[in-house]
N, C-alpha and C. Protein backbone atom coordinates (compact mmCIF):
# COMPACT_ATOMS: atom_id res chain seq x y z
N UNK A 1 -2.48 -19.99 -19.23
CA UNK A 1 -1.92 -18.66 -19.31
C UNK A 1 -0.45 -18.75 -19.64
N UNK A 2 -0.13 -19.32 -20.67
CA UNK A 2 1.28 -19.34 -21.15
C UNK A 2 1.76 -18.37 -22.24
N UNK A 3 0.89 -17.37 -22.45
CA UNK A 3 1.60 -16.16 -23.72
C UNK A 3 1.65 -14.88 -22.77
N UNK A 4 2.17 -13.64 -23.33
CA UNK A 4 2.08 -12.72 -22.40
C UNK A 4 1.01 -11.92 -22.43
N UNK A 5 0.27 -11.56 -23.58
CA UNK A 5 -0.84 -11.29 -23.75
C UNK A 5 -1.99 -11.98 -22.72
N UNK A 6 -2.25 -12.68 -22.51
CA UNK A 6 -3.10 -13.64 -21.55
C UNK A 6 -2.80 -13.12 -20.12
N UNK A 7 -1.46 -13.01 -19.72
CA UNK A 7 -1.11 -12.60 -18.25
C UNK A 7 -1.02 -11.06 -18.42
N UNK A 8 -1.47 -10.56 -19.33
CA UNK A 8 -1.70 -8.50 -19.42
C UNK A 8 -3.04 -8.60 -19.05
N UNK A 9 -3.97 -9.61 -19.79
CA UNK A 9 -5.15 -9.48 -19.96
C UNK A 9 -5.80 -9.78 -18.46
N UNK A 10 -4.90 -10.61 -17.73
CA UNK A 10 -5.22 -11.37 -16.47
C UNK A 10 -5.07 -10.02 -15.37
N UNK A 11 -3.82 -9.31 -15.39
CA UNK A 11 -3.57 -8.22 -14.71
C UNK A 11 -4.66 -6.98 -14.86
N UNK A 12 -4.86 -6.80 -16.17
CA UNK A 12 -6.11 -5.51 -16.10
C UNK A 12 -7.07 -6.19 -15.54
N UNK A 13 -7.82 -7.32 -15.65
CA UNK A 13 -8.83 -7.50 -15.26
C UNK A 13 -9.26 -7.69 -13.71
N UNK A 14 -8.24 -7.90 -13.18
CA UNK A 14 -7.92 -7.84 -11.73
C UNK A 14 -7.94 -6.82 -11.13
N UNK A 15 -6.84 -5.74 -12.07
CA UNK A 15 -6.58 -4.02 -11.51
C UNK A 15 -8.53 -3.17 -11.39
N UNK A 16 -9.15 -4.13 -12.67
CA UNK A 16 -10.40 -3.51 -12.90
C UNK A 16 -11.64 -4.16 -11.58
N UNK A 17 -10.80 -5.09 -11.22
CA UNK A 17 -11.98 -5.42 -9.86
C UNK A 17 -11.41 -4.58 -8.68
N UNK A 18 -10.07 -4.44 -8.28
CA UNK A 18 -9.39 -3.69 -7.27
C UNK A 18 -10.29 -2.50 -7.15
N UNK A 19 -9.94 -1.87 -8.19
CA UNK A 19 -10.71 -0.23 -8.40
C UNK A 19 -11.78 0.13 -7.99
N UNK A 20 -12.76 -1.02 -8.41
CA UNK A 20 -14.08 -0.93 -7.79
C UNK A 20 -15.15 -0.01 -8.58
N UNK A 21 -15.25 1.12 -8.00
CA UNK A 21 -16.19 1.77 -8.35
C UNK A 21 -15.58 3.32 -8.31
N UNK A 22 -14.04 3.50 -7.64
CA UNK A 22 -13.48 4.90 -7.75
C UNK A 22 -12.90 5.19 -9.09
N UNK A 23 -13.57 6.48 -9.35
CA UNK A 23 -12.81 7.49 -10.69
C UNK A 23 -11.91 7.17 -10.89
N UNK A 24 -11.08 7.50 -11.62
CA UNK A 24 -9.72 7.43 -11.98
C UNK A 24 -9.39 8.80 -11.48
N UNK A 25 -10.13 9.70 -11.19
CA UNK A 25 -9.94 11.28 -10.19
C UNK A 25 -9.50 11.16 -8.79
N UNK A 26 -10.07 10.30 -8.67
CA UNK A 26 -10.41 9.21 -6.96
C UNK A 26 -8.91 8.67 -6.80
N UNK A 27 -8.53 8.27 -7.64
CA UNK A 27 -7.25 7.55 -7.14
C UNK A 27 -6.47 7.82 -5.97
N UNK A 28 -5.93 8.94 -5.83
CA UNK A 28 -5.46 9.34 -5.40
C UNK A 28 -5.45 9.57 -3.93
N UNK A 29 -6.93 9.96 -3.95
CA UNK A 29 -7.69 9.86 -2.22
C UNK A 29 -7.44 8.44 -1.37
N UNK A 30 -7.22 7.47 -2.38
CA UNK A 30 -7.02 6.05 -1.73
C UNK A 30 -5.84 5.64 -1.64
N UNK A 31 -5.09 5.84 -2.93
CA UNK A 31 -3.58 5.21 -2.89
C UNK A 31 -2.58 6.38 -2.17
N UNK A 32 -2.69 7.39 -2.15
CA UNK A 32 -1.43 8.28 -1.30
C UNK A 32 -1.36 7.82 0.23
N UNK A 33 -2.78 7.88 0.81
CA UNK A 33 -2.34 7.40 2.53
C UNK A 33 -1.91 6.12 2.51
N UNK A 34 -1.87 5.21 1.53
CA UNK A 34 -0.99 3.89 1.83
C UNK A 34 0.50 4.30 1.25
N UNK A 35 0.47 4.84 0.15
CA UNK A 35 1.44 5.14 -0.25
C UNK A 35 2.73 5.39 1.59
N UNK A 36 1.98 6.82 2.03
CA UNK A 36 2.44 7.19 2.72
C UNK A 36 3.11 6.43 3.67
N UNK A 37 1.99 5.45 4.56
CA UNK A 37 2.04 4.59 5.72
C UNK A 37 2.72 3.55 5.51
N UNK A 38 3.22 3.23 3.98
CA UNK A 38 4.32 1.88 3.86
C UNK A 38 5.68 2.56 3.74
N UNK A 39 5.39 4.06 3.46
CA UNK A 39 7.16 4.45 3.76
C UNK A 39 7.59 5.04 4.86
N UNK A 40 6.21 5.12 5.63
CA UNK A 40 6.56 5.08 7.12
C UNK A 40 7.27 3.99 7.48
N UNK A 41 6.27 3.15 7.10
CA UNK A 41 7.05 1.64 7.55
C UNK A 41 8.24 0.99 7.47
N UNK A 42 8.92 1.45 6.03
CA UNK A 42 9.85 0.98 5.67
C UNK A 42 10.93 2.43 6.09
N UNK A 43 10.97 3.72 6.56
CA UNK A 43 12.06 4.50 6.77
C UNK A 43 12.28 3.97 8.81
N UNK A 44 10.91 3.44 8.82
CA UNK A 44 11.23 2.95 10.53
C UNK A 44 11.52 1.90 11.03
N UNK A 45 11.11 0.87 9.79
CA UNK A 45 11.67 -0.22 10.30
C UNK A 45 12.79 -1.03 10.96
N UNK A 46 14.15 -0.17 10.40
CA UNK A 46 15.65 -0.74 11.47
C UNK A 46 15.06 0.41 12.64
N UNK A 47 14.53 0.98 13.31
CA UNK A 47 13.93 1.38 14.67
C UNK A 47 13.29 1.13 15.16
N UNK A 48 12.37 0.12 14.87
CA UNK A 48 11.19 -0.01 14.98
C UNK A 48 11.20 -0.69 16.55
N UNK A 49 11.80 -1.05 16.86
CA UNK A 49 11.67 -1.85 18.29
C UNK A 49 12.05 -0.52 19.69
N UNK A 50 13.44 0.46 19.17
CA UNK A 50 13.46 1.60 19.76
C UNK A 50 12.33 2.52 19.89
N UNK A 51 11.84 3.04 18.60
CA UNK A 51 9.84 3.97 18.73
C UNK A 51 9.25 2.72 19.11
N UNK A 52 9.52 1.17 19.69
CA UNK A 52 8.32 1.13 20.38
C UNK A 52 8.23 0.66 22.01
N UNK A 53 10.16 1.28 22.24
CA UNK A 53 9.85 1.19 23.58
C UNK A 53 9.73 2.41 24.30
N UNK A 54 10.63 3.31 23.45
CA UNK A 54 9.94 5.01 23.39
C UNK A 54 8.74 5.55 23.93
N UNK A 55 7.59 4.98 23.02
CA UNK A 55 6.34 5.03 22.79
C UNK A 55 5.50 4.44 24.55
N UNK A 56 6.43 3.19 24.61
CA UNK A 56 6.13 2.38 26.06
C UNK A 56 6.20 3.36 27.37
N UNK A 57 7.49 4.44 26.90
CA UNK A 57 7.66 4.84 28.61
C UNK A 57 7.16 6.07 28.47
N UNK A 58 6.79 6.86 27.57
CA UNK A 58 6.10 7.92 27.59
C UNK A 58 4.43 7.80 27.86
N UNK A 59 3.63 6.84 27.50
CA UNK A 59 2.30 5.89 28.21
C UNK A 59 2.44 5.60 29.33
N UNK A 60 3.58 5.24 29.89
CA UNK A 60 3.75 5.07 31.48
C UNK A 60 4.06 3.37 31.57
């Protein structure tokens, strides 16, 4: 895999096993809640130890 053509060809064919069997309508239903939950992740992360001792004393 040394041209770039070869590593395009390598990437669709991969993106085309990922996909599976959802529409291209479908997309969306799958990729937005991750979408979402990694920028959860990343707007909480410098807190992340505060929401989770937060989280600790309100559980008891």
């Amino acid at each position: 895999m040394n041209n770039f053509s070869e590593k395009v060809s390598f990437i669709w064919s991969v993106a085309d096993l990922l996909r599976g069997d959802y529409k291209q309508s479908e997309y969306g239903r799958v990729i937005l809640p991750f979408l979402v939950l990694r920028r959860l992740d990343q707007v909480l992360a410098p807190s992340r130890e505060a929401v989770l001792a937060a989280a600790a004393n309100l559980m008891g």
